[in-house]
Structures are given as C-alpha cells and as structure tokens.
N, C-alpha and C. Protein backbone atom coordinates (compact mmCIF):
# COMPACT_ATOMS: atom_id res chain seq x y z
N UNK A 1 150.40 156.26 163.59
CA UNK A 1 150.03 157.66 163.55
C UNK A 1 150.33 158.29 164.92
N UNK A 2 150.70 159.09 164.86
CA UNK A 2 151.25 160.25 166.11
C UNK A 2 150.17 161.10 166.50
N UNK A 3 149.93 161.24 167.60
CA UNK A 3 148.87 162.35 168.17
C UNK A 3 149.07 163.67 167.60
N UNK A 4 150.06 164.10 167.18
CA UNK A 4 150.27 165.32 166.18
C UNK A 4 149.39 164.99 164.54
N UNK A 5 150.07 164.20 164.03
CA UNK A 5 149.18 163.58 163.31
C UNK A 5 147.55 163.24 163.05
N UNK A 6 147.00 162.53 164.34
CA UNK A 6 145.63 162.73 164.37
C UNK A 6 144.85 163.87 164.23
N UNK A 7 145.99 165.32 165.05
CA UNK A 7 145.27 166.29 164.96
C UNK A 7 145.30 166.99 163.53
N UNK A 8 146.01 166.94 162.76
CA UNK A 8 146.13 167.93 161.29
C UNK A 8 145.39 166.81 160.87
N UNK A 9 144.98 165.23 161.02
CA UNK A 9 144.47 165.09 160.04
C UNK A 9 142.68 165.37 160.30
N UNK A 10 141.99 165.84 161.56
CA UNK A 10 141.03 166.04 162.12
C UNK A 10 140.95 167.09 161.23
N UNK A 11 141.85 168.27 161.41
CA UNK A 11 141.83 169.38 161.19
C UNK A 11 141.91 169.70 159.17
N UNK A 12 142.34 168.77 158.70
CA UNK A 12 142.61 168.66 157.25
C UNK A 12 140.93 168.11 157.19
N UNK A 13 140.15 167.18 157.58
CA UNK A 13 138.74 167.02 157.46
C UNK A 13 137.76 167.63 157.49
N UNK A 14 138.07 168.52 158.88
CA UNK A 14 136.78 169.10 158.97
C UNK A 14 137.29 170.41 157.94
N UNK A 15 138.21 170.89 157.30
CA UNK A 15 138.29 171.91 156.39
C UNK A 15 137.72 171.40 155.46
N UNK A 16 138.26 170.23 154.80
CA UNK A 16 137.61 169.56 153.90
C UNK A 16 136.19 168.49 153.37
N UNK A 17 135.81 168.67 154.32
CA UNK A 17 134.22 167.96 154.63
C UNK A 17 133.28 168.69 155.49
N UNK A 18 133.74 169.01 156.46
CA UNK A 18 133.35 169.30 157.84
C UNK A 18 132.56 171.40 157.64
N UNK A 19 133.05 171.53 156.96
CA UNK A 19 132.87 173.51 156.54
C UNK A 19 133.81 173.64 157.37
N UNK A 20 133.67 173.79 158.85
CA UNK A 20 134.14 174.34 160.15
C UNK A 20 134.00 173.41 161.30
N UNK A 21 134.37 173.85 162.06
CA UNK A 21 134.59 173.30 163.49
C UNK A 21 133.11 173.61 164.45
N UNK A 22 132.32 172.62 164.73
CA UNK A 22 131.47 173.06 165.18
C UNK A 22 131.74 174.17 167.17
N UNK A 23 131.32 174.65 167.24
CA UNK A 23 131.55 175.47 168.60
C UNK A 23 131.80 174.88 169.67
N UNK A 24 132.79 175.38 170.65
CA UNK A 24 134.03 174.83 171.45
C UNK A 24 132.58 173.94 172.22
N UNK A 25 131.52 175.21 172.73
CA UNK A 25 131.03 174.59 173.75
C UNK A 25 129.85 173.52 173.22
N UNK A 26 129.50 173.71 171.84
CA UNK A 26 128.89 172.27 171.16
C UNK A 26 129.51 171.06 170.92
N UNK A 27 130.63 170.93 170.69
CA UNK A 27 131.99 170.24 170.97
C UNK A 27 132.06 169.15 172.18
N UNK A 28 132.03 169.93 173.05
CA UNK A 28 132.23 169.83 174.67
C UNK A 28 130.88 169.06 174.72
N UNK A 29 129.53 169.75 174.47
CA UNK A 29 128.45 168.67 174.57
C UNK A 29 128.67 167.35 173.92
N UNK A 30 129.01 167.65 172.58
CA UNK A 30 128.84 166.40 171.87
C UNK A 30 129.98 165.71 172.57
N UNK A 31 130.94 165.46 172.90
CA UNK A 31 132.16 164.70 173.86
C UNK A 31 131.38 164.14 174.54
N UNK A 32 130.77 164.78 175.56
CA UNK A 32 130.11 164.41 176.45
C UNK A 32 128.96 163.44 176.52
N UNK A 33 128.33 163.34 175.38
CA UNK A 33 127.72 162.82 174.59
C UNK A 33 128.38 161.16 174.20
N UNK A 34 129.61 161.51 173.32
CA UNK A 34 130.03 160.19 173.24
C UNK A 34 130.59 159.71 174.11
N UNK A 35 131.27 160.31 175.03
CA UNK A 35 131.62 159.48 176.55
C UNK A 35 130.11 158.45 177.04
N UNK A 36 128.96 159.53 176.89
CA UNK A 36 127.56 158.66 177.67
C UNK A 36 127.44 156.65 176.76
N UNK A 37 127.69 157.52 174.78
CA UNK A 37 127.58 156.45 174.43
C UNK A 37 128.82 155.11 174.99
N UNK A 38 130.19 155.78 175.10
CA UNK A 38 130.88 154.42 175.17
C UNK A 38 130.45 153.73 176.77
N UNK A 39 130.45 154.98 177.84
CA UNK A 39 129.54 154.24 178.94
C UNK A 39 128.45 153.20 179.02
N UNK A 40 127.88 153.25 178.19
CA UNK A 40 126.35 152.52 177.96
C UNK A 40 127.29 151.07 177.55
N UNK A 41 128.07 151.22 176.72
CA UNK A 41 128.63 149.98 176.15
C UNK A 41 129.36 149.32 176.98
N UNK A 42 130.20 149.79 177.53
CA UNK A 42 131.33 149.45 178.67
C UNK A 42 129.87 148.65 179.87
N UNK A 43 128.96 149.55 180.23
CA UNK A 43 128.69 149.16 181.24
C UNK A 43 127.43 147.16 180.71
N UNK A 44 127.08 147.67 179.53
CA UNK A 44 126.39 146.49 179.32
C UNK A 44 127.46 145.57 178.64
N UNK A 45 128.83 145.29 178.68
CA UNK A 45 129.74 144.22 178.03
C UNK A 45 130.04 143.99 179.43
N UNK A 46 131.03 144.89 180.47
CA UNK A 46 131.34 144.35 181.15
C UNK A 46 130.85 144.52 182.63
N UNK A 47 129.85 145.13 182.58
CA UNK A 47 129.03 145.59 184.14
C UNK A 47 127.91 144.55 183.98
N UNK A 48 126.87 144.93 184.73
CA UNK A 48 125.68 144.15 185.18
C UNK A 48 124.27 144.38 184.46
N UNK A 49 124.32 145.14 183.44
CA UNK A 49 123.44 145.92 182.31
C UNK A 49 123.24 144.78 181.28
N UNK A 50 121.96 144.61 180.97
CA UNK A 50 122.03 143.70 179.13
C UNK A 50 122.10 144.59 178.49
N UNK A 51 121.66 143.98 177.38
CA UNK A 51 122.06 144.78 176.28
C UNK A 51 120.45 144.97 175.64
N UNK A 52 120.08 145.91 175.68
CA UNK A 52 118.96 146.60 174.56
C UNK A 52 119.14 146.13 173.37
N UNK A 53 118.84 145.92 172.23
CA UNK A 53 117.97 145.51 171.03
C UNK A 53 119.27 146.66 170.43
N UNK A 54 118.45 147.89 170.89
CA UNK A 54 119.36 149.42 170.02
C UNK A 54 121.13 149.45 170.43
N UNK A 55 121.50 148.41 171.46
CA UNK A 55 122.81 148.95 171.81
C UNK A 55 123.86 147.53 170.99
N UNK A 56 122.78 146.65 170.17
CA UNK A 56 123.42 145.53 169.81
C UNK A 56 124.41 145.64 168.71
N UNK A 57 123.86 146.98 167.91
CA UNK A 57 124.67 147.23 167.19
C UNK A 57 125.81 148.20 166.99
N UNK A 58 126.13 148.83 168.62
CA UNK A 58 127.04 149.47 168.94
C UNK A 58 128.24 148.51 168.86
N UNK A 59 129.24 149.27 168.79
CA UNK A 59 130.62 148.80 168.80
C UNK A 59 131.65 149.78 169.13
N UNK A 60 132.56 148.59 170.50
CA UNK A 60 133.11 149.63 171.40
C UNK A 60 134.35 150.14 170.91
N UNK A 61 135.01 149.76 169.65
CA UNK A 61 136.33 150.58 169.68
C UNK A 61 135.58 152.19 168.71
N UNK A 62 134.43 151.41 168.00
CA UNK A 62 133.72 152.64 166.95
C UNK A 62 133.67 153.69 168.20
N UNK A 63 133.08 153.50 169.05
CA UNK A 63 132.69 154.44 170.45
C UNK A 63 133.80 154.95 170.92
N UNK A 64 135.00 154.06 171.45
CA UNK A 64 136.05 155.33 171.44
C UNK A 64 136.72 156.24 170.93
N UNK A 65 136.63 155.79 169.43
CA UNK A 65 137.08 156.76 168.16
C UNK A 65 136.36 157.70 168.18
N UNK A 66 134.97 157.50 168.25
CA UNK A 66 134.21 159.02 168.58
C UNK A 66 134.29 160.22 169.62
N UNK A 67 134.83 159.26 170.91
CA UNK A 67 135.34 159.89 171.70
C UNK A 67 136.71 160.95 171.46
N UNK A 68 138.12 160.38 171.34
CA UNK A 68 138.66 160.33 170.59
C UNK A 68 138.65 161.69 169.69
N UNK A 69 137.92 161.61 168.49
CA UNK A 69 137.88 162.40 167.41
C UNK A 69 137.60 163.90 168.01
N UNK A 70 136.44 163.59 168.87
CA UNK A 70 135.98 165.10 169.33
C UNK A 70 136.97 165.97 170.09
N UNK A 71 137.76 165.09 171.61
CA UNK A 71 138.86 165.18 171.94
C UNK A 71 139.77 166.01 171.09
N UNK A 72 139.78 165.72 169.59
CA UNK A 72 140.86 166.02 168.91
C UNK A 72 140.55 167.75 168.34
N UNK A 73 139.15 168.12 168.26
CA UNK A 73 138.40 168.63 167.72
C UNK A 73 138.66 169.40 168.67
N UNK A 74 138.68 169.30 169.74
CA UNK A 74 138.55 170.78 171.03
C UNK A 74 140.13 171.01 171.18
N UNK A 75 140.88 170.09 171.02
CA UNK A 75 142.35 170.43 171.23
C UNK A 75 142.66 171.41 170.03
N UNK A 76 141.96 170.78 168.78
CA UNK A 76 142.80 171.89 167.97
C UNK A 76 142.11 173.24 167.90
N UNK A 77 140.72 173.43 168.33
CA UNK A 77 139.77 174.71 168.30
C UNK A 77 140.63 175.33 169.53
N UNK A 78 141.10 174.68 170.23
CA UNK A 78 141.94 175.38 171.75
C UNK A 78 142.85 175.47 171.73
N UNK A 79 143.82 174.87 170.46
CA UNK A 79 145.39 175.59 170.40
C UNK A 79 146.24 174.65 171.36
N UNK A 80 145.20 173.72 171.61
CA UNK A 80 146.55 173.02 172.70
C UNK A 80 147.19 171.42 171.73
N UNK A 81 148.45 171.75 172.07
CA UNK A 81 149.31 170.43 171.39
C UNK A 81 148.90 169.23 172.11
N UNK A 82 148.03 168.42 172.19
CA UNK A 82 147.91 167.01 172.70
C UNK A 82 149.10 166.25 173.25
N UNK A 83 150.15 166.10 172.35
CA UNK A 83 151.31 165.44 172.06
C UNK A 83 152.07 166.07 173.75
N UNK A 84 152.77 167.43 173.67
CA UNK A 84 153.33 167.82 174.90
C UNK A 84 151.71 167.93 176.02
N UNK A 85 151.04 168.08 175.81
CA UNK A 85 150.15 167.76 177.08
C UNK A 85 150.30 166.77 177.67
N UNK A 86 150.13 165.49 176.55
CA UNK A 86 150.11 164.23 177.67
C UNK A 86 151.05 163.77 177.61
N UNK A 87 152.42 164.25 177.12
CA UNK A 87 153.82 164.07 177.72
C UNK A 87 154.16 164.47 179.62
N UNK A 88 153.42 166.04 179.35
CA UNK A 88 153.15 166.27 180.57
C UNK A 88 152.33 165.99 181.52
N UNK A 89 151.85 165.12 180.84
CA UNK A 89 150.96 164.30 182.13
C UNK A 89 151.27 163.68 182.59
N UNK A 90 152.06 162.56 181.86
CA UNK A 90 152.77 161.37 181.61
C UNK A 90 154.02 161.67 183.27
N UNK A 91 154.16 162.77 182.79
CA UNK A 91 155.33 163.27 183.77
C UNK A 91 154.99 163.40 185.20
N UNK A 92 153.89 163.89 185.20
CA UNK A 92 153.42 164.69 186.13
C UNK A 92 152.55 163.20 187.18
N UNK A 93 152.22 162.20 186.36
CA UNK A 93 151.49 161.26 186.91
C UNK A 93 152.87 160.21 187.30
N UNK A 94 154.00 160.56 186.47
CA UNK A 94 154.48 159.47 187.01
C UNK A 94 155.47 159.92 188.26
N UNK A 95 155.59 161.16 188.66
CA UNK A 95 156.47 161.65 189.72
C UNK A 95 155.65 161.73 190.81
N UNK A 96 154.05 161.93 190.72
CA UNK A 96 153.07 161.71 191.85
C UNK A 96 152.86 160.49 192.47
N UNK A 97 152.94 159.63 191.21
CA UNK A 97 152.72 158.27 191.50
C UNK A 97 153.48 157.49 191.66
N UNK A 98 154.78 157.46 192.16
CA UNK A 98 155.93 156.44 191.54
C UNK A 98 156.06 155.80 192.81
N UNK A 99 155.44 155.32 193.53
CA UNK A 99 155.41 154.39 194.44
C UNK A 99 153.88 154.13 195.35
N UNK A 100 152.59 155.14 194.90
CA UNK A 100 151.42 155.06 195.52
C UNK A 100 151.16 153.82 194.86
N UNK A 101 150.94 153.32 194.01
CA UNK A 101 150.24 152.19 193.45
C UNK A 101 150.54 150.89 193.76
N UNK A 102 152.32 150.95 194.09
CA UNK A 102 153.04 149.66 194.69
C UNK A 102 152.57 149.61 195.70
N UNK A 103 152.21 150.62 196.90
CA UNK A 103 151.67 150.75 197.89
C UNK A 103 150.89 150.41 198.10
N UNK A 104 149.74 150.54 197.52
CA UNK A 104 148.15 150.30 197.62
C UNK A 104 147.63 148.87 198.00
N UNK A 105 147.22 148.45 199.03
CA UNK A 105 147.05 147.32 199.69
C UNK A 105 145.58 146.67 198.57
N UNK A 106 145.31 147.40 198.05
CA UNK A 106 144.05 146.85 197.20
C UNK A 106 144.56 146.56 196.20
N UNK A 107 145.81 146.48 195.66
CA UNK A 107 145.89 146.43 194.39
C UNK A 107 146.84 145.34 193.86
N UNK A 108 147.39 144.75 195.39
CA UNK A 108 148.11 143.71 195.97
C UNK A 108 147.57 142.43 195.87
C-alpha cells in the first residue's frame, strides 16, 4: 500500500463509518495522545520502566498504527499530500545530512 493509498483509504472510512472527521485540533490531541500511548510501550519494552498489569496488553505495532492513522487523518483534513511531503523530506534530510552522520564521532 502507498501512502497515497493509506490516505483515500482513511478517508473512504471515516465517510463510511466514521460520519466525519473529527476536528483538526481534536485530531492533533488525540495524535498526541497516541504518541503518549506508544511512548509508554517503547519506554517499558525497551527503557528501564516495567510493565503495569494495564500496559500488558498493549501492543506496539497496534500503537503505531494508531499513531499512524491519525497522522493520516490531519493530512487529509489539511490537504497535504503525505506522499510529496516526505519525498521532500527525504530530500531535504538527505542534502543536510549527507556526510553529518559519517562524521559523528558517537556514532562510530
């Protein structure tokens, strides 16, 4: 599936399940929201955190899809193409970066 793709089919859902698109800036909370959840997970799999009772039944790729989905949800309420965005990022990170990282004595 193509990031063009993800988005009509976000956008084919929430027409068809969803009523509407909930509001850019409820959106933006809820993102924010599932970023906290995949944090919590990330940090108790591979940080110094156990795991709670309630987080046992989290699961981390479910958590980035949520991430993910909402992502998809503000791109298309905002008109922006995902696809040429992070082409242009792609671009933009790799002409900034195209020798800092070889560089980087920490990473050596």
């Amino acid at each position: 599936m193509t990031i063009q793709e993800a988005q009509e089919q976000i956008d084919n859902w929430i027409k068809t399940y969803g009523v509407r698109y909930f509001s850019e800036l409820t959106n933006m909370a809820i993102l924010t929201e599932e970023v906290g959840e995949l944090a919590r997970i990330m940090a108790r799999t591979y940080g110094d955190q156990s795991f709670k009772e309630s987080d046992l039944k989290k699961n981390l790729a479910d958590e980035m899809a949520d991430v993910l989905w909402v992502l998809l949800c503000l791109a298309n309420q905002t008109g922006v193409d995902l696809t040429d965005a992070f082409q242009k990022n792609l671009e933009k990170k790799t002409k900034r970066d195209a020798t800092r990282h070889k560089e980087n004595e920490k990473l050596t």
